[in-house]
N, C-alpha and C. Protein backbone atom coordinates (compact mmCIF):
# COMPACT_ATOMS: atom_id res chain seq x y z
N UNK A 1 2.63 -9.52 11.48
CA UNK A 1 2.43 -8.15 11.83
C UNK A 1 3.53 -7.34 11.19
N UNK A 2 3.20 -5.97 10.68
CA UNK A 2 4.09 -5.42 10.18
C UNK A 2 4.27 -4.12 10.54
N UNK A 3 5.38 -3.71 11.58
CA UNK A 3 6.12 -2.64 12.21
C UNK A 3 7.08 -2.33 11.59
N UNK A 4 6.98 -0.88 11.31
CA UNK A 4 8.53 -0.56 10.95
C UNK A 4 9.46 -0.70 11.54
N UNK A 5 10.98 -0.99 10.77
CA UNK A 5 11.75 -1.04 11.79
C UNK A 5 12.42 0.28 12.20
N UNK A 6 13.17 -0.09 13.13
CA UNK A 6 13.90 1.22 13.53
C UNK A 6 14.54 1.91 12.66
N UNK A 7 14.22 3.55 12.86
CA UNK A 7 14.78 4.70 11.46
C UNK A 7 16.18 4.36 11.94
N UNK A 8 17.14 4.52 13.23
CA UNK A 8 18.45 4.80 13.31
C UNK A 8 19.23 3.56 14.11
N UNK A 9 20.00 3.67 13.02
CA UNK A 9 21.27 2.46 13.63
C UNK A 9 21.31 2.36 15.22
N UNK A 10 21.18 3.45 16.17
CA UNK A 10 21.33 3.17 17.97
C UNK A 10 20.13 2.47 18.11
N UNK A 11 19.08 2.77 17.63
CA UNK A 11 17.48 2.09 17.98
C UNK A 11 17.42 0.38 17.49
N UNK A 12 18.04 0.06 16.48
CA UNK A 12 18.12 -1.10 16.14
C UNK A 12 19.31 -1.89 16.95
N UNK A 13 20.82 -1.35 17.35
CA UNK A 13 21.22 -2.13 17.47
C UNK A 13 20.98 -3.41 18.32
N UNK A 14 20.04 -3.46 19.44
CA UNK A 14 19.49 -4.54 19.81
C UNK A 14 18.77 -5.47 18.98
N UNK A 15 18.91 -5.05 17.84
CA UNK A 15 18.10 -6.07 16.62
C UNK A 15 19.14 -7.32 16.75
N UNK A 16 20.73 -6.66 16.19
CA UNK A 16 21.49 -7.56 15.82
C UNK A 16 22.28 -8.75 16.77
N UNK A 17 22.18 -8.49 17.85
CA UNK A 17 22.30 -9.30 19.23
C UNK A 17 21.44 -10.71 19.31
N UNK A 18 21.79 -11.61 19.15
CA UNK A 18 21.39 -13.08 19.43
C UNK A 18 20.87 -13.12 20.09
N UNK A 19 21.21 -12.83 21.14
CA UNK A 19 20.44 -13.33 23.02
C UNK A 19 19.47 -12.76 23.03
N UNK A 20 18.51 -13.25 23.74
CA UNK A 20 17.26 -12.43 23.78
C UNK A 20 16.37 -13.08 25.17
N UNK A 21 16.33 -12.00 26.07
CA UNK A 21 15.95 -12.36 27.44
C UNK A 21 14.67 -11.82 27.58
N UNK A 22 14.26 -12.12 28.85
CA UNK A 22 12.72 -11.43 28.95
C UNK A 22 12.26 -9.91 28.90
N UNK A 23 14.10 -9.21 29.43
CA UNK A 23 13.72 -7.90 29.05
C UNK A 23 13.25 -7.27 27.84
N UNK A 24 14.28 -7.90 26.61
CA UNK A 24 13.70 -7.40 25.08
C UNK A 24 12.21 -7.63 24.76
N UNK A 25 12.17 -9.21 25.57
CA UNK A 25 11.45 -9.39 24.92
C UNK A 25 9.74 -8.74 25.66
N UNK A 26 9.73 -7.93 26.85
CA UNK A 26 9.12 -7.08 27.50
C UNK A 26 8.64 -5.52 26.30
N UNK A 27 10.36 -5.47 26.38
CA UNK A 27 10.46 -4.10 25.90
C UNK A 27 9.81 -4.15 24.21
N UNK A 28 9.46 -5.22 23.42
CA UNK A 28 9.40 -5.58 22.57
C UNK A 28 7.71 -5.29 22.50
N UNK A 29 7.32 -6.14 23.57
CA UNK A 29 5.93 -5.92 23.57
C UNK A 29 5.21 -4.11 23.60
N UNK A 30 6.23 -3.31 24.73
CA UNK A 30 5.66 -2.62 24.89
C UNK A 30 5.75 -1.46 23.75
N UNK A 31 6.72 -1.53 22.60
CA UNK A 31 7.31 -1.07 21.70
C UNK A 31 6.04 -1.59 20.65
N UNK A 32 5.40 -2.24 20.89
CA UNK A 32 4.16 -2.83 20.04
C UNK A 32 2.80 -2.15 20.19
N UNK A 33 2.84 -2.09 21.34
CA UNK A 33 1.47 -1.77 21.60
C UNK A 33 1.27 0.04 21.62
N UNK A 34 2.68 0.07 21.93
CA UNK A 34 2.65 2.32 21.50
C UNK A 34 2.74 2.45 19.89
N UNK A 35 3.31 1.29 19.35
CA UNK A 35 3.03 1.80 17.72
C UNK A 35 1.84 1.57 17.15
N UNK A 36 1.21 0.52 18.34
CA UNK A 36 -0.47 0.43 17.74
C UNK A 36 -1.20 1.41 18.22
N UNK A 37 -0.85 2.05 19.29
CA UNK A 37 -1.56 3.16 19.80
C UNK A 37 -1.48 3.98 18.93
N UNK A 38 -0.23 4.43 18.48
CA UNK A 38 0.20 5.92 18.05
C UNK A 38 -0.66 5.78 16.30
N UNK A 39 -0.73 4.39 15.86
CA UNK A 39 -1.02 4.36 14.67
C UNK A 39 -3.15 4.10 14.52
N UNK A 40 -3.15 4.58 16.05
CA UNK A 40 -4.45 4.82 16.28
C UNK A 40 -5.42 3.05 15.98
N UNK A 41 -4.63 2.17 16.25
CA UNK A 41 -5.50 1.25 16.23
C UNK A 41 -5.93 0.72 17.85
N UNK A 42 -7.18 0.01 17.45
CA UNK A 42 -7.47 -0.56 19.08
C UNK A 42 -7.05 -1.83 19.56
N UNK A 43 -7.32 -2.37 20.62
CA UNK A 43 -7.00 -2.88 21.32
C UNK A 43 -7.40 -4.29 20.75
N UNK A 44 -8.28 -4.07 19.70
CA UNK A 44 -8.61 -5.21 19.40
C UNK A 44 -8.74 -5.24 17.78
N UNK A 45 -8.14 -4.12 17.15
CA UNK A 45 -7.56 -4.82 15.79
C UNK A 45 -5.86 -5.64 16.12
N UNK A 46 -5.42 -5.01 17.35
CA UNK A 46 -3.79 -5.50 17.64
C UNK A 46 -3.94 -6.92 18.07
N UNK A 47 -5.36 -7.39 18.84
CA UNK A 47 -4.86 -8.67 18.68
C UNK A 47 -5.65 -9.67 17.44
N UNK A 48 -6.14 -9.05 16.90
CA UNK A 48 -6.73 -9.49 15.18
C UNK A 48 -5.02 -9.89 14.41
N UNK A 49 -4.45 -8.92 14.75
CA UNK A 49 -3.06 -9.17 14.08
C UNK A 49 -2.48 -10.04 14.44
N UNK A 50 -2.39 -9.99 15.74
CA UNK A 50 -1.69 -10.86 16.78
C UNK A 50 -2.03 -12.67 16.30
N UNK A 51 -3.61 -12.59 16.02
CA UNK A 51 -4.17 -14.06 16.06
C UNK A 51 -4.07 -14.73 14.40
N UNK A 52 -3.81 -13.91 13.81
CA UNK A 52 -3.79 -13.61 12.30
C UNK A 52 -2.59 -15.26 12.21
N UNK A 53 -3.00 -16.29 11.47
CA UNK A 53 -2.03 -17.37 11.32
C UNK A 53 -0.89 -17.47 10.26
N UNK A 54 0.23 -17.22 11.11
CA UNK A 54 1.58 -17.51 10.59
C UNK A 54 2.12 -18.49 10.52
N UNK A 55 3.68 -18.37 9.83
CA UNK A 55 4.59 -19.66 9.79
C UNK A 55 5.50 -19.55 11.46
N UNK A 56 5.51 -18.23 12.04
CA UNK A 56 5.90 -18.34 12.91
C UNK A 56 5.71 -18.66 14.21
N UNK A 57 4.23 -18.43 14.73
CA UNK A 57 4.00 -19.17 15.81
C UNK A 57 2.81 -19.69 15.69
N UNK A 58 2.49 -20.98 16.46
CA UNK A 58 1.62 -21.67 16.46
C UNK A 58 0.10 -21.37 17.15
N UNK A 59 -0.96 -21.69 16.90
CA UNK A 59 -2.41 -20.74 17.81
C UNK A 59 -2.01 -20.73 18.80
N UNK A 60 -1.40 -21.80 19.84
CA UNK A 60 -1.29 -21.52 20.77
C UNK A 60 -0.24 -20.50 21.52
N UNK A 61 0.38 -20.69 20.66
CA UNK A 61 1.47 -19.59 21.10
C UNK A 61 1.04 -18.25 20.43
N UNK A 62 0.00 -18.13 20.05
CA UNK A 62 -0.30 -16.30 19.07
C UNK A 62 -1.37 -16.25 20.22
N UNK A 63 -2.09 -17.05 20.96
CA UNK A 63 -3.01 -17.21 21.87
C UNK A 63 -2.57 -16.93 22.93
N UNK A 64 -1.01 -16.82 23.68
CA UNK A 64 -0.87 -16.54 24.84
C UNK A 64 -0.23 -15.11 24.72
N UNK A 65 0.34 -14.93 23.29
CA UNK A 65 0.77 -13.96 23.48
C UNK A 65 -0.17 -12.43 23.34
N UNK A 66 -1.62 -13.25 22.78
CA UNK A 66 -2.61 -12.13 22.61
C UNK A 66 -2.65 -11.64 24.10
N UNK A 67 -2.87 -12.64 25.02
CA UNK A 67 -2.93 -12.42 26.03
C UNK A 67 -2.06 -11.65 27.27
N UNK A 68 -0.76 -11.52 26.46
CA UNK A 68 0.43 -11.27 27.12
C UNK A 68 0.06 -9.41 26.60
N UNK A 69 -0.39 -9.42 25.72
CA UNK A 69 -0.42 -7.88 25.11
C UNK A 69 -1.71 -7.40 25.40
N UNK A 70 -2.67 -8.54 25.72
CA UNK A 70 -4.19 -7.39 26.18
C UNK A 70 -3.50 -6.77 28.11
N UNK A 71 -2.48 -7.81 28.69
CA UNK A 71 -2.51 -7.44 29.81
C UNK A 71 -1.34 -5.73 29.85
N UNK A 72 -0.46 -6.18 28.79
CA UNK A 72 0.15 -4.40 28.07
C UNK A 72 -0.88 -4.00 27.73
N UNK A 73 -1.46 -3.81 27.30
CA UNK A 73 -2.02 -2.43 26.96
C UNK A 73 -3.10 -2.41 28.26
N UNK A 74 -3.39 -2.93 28.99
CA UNK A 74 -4.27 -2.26 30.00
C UNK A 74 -3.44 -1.74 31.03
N UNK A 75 -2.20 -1.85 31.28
CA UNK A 75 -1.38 -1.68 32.32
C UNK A 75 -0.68 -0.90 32.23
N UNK A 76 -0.27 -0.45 30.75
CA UNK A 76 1.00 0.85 29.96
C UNK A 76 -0.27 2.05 30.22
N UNK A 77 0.44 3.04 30.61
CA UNK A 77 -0.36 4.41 30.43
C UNK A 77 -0.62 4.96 29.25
């Protein structure tokens, strides 16, 4: 998937931080699904992307996380 990254050094600096807990990784999701909104796609080209096979996660893991993001976007206003 390809998101821009953050325009300004304060917005990224959580990029450069190692640790990574359930909050980022919350805030991560929901930071996903407003740039798919805003970039006017639906609900179901985002998880076309989502299921799309990488080196980085495995079906099953692009499979739960489709799932982790159909339950964001029905729940984010």
């Amino acid at each position: 998937m390809n998101y821009p990254m953050p325009a300004h050094t304060a917005e990224g600096g959580g990029l450069r931080q190692k640790f990574v807990d359930e909050e980022r990784i919350a805030a991560a999701i929901v930071g996903v699904v407003n740039v798919a909104r805003t970039n006017g796609q639906t609900l179901e080209d985002l998880i076309a992307e989502v299921l799309v096979d990488d080196a980085l996660l495995d079906s099953q893991q692009r499979q739960w996380l489709s799932e982790i993001i159909v339950a964001a976007w029905k729940t984010l206003p």
